[in-house]
Protein backbone atom coordinates (compact mmCIF):
# COMPACT_ATOMS: atom_id res chain seq x y z
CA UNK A 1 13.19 49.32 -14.72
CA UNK A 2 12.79 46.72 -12.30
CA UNK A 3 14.65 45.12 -9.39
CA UNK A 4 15.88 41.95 -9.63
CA UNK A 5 14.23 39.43 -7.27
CA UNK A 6 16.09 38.32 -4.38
CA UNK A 7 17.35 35.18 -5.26
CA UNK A 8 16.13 31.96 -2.45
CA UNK A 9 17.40 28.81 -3.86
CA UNK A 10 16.54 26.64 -0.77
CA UNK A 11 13.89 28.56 1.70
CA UNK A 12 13.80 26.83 4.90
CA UNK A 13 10.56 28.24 6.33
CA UNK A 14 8.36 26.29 8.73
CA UNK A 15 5.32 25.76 5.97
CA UNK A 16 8.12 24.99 3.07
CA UNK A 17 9.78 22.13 5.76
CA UNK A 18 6.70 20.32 6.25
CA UNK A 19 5.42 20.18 2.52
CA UNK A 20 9.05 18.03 2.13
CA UNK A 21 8.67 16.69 4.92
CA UNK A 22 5.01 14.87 4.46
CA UNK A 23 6.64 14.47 0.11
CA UNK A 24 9.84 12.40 1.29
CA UNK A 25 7.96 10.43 4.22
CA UNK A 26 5.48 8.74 1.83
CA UNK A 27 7.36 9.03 -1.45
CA UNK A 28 9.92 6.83 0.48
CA UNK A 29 7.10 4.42 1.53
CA UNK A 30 5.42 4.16 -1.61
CA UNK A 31 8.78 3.83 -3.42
CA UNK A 32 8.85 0.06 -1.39
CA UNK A 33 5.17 -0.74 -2.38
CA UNK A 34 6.20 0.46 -5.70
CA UNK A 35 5.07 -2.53 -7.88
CA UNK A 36 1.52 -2.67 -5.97
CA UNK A 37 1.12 1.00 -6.36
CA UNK A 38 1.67 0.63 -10.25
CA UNK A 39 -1.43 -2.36 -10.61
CA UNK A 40 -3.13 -0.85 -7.99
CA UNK A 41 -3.57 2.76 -9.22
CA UNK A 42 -3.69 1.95 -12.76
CA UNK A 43 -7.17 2.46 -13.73
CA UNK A 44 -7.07 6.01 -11.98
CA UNK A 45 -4.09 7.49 -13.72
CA UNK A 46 -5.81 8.51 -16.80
CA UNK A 47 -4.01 11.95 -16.79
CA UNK A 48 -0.59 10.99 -14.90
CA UNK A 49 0.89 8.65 -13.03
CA UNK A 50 -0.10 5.74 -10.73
CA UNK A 51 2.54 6.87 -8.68
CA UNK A 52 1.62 10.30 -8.43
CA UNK A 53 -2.16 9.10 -8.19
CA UNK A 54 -1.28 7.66 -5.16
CA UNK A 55 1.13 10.07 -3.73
CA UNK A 56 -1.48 13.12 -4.16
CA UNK A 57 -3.98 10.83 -2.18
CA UNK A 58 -2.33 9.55 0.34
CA UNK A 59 -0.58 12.92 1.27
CA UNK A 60 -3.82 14.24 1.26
CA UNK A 61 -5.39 11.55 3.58
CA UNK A 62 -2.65 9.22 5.37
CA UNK A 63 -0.28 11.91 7.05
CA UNK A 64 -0.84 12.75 10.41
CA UNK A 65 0.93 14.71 12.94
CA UNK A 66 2.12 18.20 12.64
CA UNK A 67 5.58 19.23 11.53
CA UNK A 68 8.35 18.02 12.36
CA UNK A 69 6.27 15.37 14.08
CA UNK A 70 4.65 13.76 11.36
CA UNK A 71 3.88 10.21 10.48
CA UNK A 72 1.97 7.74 8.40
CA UNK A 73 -1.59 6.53 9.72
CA UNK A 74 -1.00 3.09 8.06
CA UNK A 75 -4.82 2.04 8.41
CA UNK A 76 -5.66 5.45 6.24
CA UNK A 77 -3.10 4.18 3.48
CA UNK A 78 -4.11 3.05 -0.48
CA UNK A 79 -2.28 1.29 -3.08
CA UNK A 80 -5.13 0.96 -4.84
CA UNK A 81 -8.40 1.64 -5.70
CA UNK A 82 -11.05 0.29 -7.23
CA UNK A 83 -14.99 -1.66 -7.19
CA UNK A 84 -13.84 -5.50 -7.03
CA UNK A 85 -14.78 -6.99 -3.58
CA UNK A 86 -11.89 -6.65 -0.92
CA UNK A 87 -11.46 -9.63 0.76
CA UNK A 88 -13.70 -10.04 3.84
CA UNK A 89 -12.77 -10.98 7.74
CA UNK A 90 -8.94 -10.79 6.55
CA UNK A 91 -7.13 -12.08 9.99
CA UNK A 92 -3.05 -11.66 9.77
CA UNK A 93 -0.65 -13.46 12.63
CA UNK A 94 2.75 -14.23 12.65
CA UNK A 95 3.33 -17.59 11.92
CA UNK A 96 7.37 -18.19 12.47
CA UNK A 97 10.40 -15.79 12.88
CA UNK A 98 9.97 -14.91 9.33
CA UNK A 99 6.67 -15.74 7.92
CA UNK A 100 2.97 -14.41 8.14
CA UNK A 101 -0.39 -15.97 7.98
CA UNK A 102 -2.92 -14.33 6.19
CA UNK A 103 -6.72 -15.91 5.93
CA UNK A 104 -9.91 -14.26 4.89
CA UNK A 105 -13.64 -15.84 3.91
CA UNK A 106 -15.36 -16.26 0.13
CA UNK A 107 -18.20 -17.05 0.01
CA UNK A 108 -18.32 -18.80 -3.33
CA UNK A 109 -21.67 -18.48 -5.61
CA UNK A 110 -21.92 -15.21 -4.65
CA UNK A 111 -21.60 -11.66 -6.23
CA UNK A 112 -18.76 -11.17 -3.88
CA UNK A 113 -15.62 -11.69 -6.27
CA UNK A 114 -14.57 -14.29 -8.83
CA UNK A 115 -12.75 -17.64 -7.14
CA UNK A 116 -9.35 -16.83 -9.74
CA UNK A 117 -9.07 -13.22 -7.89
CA UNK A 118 -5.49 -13.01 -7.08
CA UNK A 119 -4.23 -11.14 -3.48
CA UNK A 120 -1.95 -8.83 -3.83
CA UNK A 121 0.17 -8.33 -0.48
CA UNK A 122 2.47 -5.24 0.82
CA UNK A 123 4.36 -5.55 3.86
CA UNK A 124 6.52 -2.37 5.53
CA UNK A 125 8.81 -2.24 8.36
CA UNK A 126 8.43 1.42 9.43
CA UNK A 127 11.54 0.86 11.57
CA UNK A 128 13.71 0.34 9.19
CA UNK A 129 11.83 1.74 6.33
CA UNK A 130 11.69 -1.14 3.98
CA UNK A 131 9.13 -3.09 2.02
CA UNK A 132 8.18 -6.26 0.40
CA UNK A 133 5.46 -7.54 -2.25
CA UNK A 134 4.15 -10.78 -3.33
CA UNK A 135 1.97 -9.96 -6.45
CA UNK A 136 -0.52 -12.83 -6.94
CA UNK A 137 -0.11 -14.74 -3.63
CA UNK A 138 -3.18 -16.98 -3.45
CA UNK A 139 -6.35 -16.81 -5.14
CA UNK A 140 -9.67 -15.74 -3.45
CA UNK A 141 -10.81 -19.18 -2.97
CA UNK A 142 -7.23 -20.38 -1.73
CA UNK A 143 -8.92 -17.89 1.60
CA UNK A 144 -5.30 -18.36 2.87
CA UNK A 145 -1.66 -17.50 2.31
CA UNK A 146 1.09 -17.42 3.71
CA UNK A 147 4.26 -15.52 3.31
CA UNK A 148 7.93 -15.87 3.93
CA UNK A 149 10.27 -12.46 4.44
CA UNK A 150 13.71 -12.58 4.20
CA UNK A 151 15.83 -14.19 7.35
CA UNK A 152 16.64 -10.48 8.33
CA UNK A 153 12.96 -9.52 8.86
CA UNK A 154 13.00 -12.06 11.72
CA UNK A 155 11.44 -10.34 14.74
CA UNK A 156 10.55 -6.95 12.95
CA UNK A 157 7.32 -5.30 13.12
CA UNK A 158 5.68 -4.94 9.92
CA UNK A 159 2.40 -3.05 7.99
CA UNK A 160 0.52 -5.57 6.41
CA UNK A 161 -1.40 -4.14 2.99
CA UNK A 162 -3.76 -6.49 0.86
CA UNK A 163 -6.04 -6.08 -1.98
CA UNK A 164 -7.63 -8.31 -4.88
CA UNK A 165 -7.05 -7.81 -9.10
CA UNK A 166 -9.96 -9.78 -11.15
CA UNK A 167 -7.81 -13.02 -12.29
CA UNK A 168 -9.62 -12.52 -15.36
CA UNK A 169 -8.71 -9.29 -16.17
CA UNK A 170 -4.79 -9.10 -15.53
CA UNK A 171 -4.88 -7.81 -18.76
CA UNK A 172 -6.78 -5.11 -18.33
CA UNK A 173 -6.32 -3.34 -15.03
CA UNK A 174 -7.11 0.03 -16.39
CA UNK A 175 -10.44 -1.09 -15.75
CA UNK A 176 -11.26 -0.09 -11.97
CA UNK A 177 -13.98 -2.91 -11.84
CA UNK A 178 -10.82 -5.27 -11.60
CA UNK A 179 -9.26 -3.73 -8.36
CA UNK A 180 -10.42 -3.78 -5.60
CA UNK A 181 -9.69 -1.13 -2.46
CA UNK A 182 -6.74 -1.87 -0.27
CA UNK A 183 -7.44 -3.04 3.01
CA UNK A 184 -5.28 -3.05 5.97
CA UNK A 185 -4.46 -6.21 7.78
CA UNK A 186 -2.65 -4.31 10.57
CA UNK A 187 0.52 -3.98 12.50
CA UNK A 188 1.91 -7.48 13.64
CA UNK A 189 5.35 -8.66 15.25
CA UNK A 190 6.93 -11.48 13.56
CA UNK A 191 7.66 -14.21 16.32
CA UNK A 192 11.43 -14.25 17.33
């Protein structure tokens, strides 16, 4: 006959701490970027999730720090992956209280995207842990956008997230050939 296992319903061990610790730090984060992290990981989540595609990469890759100090490296961060062109020379600046500037260069007759590409654009305030996405906010040719928060962003300082889905192909995004990689556009202070 055998024993009966102890019974641990919650073990609090150093190792067990961080794994939930790194889990609810960027299942939080990617919870806000939620609707990017659906287009954005779509053509890789053959077998689960684009959610869970994401959160097994960026766990693996865009956590740093050791426990209980850990944090997100926002520059190492993806909502998405994929072969389209990203968008090149993206510059970000604040352009009011509330609103960012976001401008980047095409070069048009070239290989280097189609002119209907449409930017996709994820902002995070790590301070107060909330996010905000504008799906489709100016074509590739546009080479410009810019974006209004809500009045109670006003002096925050936010993660800014970009990438570009074929214009053509919004239809079929479970093609990675229609994504392109996220880039990051840095971390910028909204003017007060």
């Amino acid at each position: 006959m055998r024993a009966r296992p102890e019974s641990v319903s919650n073990p609090r061990t150093d190792l067990q701490q961080n794994v939930r610790t790194r889990f609810a730090l960027m299942g939080h984060f990617l919870s806000t970027q939620r609707a990017l992290v659906r287009i954005g990981w779509r053509a890789t989540a053959s077998e689960t999730t684009p959610h869970n595609e994401a959160m097994r990469h960026n766990l693996a890759n865009a956590i740093g720090g050791e426990y209980p100090d850990l944090f997100i490296d926002f520059s190492k961060v993806k909502l998405s992956v994929g072969d389209l062109y990203v968008p090149t020379g993206l510059q970000v600046s604040s352009a009011s209280a509330k609103s960012l500037n976001l401008s980047w260069q095409h070069e048009q007759g070239t290989n280097q995207g189609g002119n209907d590409d449409l930017l996709m654009i994820g902002i995070y305030d790590a301070e107060s842990a909330q996010g905000f996405t504008q799906l489709g906010g100016a074509t590739r040719q546009q080479q410009s956008a810019e974006i209004t928060l809500p009045d109670n962003w006003i002096g925050r300082t936010v993660e800014v997230f970009v990438f570009m889905v074929s214009g053509m192909a919004l239809t079929d995004l479970n093609n990675p050939a229609h994504i392109s990689e996220t880039l990051y556009g840095g971390s910028i202070q909204l003017n007060d």
